[in-house]
C-alpha atoms as a PDB file:
ATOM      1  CA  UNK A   1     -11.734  -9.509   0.393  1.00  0.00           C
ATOM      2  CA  UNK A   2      -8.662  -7.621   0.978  1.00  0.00           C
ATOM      3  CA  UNK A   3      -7.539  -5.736   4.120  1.00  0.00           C
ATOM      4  CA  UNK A   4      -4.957  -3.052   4.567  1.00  0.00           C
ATOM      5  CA  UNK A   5      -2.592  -3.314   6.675  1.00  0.00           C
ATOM      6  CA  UNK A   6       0.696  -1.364   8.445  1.00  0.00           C
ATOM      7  CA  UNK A   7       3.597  -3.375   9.000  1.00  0.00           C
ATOM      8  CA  UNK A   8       6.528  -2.132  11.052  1.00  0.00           C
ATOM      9  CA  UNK A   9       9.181  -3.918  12.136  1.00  0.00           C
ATOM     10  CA  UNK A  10      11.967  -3.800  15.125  1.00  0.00           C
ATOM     11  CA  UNK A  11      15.076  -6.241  14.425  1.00  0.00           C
ATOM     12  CA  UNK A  12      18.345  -6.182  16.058  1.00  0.00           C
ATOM     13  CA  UNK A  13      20.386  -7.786  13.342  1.00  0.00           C
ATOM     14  CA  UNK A  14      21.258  -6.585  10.380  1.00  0.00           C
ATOM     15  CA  UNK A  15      20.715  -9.767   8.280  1.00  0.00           C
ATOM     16  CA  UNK A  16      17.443 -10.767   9.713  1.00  0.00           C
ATOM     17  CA  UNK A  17      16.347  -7.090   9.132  1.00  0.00           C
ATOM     18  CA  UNK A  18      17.646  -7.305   5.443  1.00  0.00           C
ATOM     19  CA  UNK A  19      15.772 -10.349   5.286  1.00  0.00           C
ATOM     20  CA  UNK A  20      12.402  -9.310   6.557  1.00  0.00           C
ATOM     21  CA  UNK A  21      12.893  -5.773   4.563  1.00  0.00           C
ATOM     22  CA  UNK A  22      13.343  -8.063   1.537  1.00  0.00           C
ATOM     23  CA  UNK A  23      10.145 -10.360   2.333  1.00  0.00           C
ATOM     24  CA  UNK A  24       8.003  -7.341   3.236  1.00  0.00           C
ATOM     25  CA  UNK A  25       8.635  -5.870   0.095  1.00  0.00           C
ATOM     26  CA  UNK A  26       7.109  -8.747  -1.986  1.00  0.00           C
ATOM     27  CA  UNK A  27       3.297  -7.694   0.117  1.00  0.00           C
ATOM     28  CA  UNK A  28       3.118  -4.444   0.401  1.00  0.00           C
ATOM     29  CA  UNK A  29       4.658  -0.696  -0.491  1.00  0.00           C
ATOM     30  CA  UNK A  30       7.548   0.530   1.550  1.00  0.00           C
ATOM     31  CA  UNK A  31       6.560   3.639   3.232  1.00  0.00           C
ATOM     32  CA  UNK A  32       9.073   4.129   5.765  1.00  0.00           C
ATOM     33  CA  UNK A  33      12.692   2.931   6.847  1.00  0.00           C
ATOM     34  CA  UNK A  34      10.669  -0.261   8.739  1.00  0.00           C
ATOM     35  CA  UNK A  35       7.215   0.620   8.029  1.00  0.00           C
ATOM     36  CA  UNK A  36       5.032  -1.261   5.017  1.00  0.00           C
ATOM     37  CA  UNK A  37       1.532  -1.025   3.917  1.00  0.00           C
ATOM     38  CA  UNK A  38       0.048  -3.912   2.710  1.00  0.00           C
ATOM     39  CA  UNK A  39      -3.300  -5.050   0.821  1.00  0.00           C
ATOM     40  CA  UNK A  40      -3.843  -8.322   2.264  1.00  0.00           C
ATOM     41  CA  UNK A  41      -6.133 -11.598   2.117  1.00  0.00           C
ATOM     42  CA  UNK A  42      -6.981 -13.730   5.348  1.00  0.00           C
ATOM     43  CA  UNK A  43      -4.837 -16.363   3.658  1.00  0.00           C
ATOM     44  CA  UNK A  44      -1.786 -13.603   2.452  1.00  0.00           C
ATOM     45  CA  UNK A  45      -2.043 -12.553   6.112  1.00  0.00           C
ATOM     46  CA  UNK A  46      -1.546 -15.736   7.833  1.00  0.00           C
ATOM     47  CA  UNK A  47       1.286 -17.130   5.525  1.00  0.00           C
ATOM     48  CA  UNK A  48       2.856 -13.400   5.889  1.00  0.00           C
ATOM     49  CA  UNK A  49       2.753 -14.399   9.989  1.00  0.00           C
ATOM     50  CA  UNK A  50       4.646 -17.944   9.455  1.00  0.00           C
ATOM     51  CA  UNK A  51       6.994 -16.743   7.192  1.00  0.00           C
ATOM     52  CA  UNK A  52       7.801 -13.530   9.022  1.00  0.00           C
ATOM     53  CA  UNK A  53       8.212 -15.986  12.249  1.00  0.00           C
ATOM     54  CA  UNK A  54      10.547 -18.064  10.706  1.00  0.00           C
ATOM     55  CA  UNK A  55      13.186 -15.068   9.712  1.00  0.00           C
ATOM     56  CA  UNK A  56      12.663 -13.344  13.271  1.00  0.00           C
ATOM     57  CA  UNK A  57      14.190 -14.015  16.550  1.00  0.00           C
ATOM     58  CA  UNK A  58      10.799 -13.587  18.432  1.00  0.00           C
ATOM     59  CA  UNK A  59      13.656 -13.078  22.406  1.00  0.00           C
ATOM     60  CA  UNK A  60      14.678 -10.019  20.375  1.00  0.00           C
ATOM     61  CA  UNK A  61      12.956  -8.731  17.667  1.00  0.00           C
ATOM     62  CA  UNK A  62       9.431  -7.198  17.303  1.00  0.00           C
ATOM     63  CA  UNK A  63       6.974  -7.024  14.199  1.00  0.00           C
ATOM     64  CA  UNK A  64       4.088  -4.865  14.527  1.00  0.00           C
ATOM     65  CA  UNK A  65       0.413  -5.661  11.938  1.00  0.00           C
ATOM     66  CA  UNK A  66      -1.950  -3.171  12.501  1.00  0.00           C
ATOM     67  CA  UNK A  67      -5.420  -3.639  10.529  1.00  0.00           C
ATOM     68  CA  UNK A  68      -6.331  -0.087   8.854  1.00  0.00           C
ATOM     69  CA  UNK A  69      -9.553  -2.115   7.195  1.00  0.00           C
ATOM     70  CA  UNK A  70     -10.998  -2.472   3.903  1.00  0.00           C
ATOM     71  CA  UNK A  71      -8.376  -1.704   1.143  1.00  0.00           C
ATOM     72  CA  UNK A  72     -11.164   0.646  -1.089  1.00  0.00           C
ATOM     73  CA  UNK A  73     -10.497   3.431   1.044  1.00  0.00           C
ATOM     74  CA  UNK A  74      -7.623   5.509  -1.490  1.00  0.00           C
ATOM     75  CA  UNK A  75      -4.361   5.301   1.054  1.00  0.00           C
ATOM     76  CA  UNK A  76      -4.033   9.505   0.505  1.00  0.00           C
ATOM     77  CA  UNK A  77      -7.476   9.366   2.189  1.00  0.00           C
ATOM     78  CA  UNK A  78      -6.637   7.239   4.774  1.00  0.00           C
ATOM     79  CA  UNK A  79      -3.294   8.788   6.005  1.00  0.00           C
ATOM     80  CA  UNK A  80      -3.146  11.854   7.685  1.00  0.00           C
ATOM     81  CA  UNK A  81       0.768  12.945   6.798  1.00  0.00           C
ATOM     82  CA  UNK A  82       3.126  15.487   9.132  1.00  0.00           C
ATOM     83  CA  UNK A  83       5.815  17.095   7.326  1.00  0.00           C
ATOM     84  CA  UNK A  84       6.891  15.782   4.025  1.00  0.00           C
ATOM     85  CA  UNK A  85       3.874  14.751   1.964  1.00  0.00           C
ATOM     86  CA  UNK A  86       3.524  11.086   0.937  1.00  0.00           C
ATOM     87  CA  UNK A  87       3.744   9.708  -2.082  1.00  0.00           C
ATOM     88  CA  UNK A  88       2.035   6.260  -3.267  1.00  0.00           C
ATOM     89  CA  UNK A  89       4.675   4.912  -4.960  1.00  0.00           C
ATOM     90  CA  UNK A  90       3.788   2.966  -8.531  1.00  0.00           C
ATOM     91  CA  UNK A  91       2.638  -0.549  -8.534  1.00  0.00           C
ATOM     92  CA  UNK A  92       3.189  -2.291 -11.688  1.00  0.00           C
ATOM     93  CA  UNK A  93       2.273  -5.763 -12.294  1.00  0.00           C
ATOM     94  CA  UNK A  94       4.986  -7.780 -14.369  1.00  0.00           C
ATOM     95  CA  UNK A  95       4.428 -10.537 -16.137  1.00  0.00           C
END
């Protein structure tokens, strides 16, 4: 079973940030400059965790997972938007 997630992230450098944007990017949908949302299993989840640990300086830098819950909720359901309406963005699977 899948779980959605919101992951934000807080990283001083420039190529560790590049390199966490560019990991990140391979789980979820970019949805903000540092902010992802992610569909993930308990097993996605916890190699996310290692992996994001090895690319962060943990003295400096700070990544937030928040659990939203099961992934059937629709994400236009699920977040309430201020300004400038979101957008899912297309997911495409390539083979």
């Amino acid at each position: 079973m899948r779980r959605r997630y919101v992951v934000c992230y807080d990283v001083s450098s420039d190529r560790r940030r590049t390199k966490i944007f560019e990991l990140l990017e391979g789980y979820g949908e970019h949805v903000q400059f540092s902010v992802f949302l992610a569909d993930l299993t308990d097993r996605e989840l916890i190699v996310l965790r290692g992996r994001l640990r090895e690319l962060m300086n943990e003295r400096e830098d700070q990544v937030l997972i928040v659990d939203l819950g099961r992934e059937s909720r629709a994400l236009e359901h699920a977040i309430e938007v201020l300004g400038r309406p979101y957008q899912p963005g297309v997911r495409s699977m390539i083979v």
